[in-house]
Protein backbone atom coordinates (compact mmCIF):
# COMPACT_ATOMS: atom_id res chain seq x y z
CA UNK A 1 -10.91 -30.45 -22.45
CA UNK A 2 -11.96 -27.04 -21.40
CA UNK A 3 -9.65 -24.76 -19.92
CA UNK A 4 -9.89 -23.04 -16.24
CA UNK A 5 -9.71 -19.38 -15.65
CA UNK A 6 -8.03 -17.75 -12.78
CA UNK A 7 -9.30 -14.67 -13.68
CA UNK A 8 -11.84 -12.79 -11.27
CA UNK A 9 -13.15 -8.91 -10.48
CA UNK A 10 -11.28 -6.30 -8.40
CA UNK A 11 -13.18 -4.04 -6.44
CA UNK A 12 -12.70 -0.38 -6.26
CA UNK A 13 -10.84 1.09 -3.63
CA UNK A 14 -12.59 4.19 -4.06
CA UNK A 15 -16.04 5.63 -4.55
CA UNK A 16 -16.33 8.67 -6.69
CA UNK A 17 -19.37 10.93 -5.99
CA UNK A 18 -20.78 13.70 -8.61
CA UNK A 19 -21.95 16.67 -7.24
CA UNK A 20 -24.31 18.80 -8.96
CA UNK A 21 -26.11 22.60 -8.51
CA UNK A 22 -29.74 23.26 -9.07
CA UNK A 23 -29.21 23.17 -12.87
CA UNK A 24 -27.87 20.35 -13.28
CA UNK A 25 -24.51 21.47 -13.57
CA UNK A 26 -21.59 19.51 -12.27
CA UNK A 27 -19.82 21.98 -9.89
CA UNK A 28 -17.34 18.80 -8.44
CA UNK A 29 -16.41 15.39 -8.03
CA UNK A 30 -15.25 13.99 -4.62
CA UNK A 31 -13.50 10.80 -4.28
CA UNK A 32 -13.70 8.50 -0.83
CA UNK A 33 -10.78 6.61 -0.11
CA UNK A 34 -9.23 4.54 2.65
CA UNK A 35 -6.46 6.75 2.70
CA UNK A 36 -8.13 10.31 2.54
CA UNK A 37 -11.05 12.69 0.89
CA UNK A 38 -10.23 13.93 -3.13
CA UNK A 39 -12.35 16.87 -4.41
CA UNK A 40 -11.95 18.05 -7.82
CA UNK A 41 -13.43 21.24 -9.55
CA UNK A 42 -16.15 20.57 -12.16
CA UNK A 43 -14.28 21.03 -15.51
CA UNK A 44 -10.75 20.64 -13.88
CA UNK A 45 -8.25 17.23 -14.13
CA UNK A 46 -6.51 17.13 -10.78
CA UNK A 47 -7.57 16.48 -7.23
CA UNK A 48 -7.23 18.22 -3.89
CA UNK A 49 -6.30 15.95 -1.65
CA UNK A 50 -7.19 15.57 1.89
CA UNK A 51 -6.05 13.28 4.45
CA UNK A 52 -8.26 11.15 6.39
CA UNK A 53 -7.10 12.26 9.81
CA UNK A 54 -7.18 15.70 8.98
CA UNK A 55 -10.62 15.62 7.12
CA UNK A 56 -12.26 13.79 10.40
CA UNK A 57 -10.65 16.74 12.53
CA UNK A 58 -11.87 19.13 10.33
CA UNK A 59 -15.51 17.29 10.48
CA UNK A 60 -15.75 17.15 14.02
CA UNK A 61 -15.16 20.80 14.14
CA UNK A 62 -17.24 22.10 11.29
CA UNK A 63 -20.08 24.56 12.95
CA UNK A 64 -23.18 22.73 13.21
CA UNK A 65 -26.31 23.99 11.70
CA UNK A 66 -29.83 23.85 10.97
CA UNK A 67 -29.70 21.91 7.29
């Protein structure tokens, strides 16, 4: 008789994002939650964080420019 599994995947809740200079060299890592906006320093172990609300504020008011 063979047995059956309840067993199945979780998704991540976040996405992590590496972000990189011209060289190649990790300068960050920024982590996309639900909840809120993470950045960490290249070569550093803890996150910034940033709440949701206050990152979309902060978004909507950035300057806009030519990129």
């Amino acid at each position: 008789m063979s047995k059956t599994y309840k067993n199945s995947f979780q998704k991540n809740v976040a996405v992590d994002e590496t972000i990189v200079n011209e060289h190649e060299k990790v300068i960050g890592t920024i982590r996309i939650k639900p909840s809120g906006i993470l950045w960490k320093e290249g070569g550093k172990s803890g996150y910034h964080n940033a709440p949701l609300d206050d990152f979309i504020a902060w978004i909507k008011n950035y300057p806009k420019t030519n990129h």
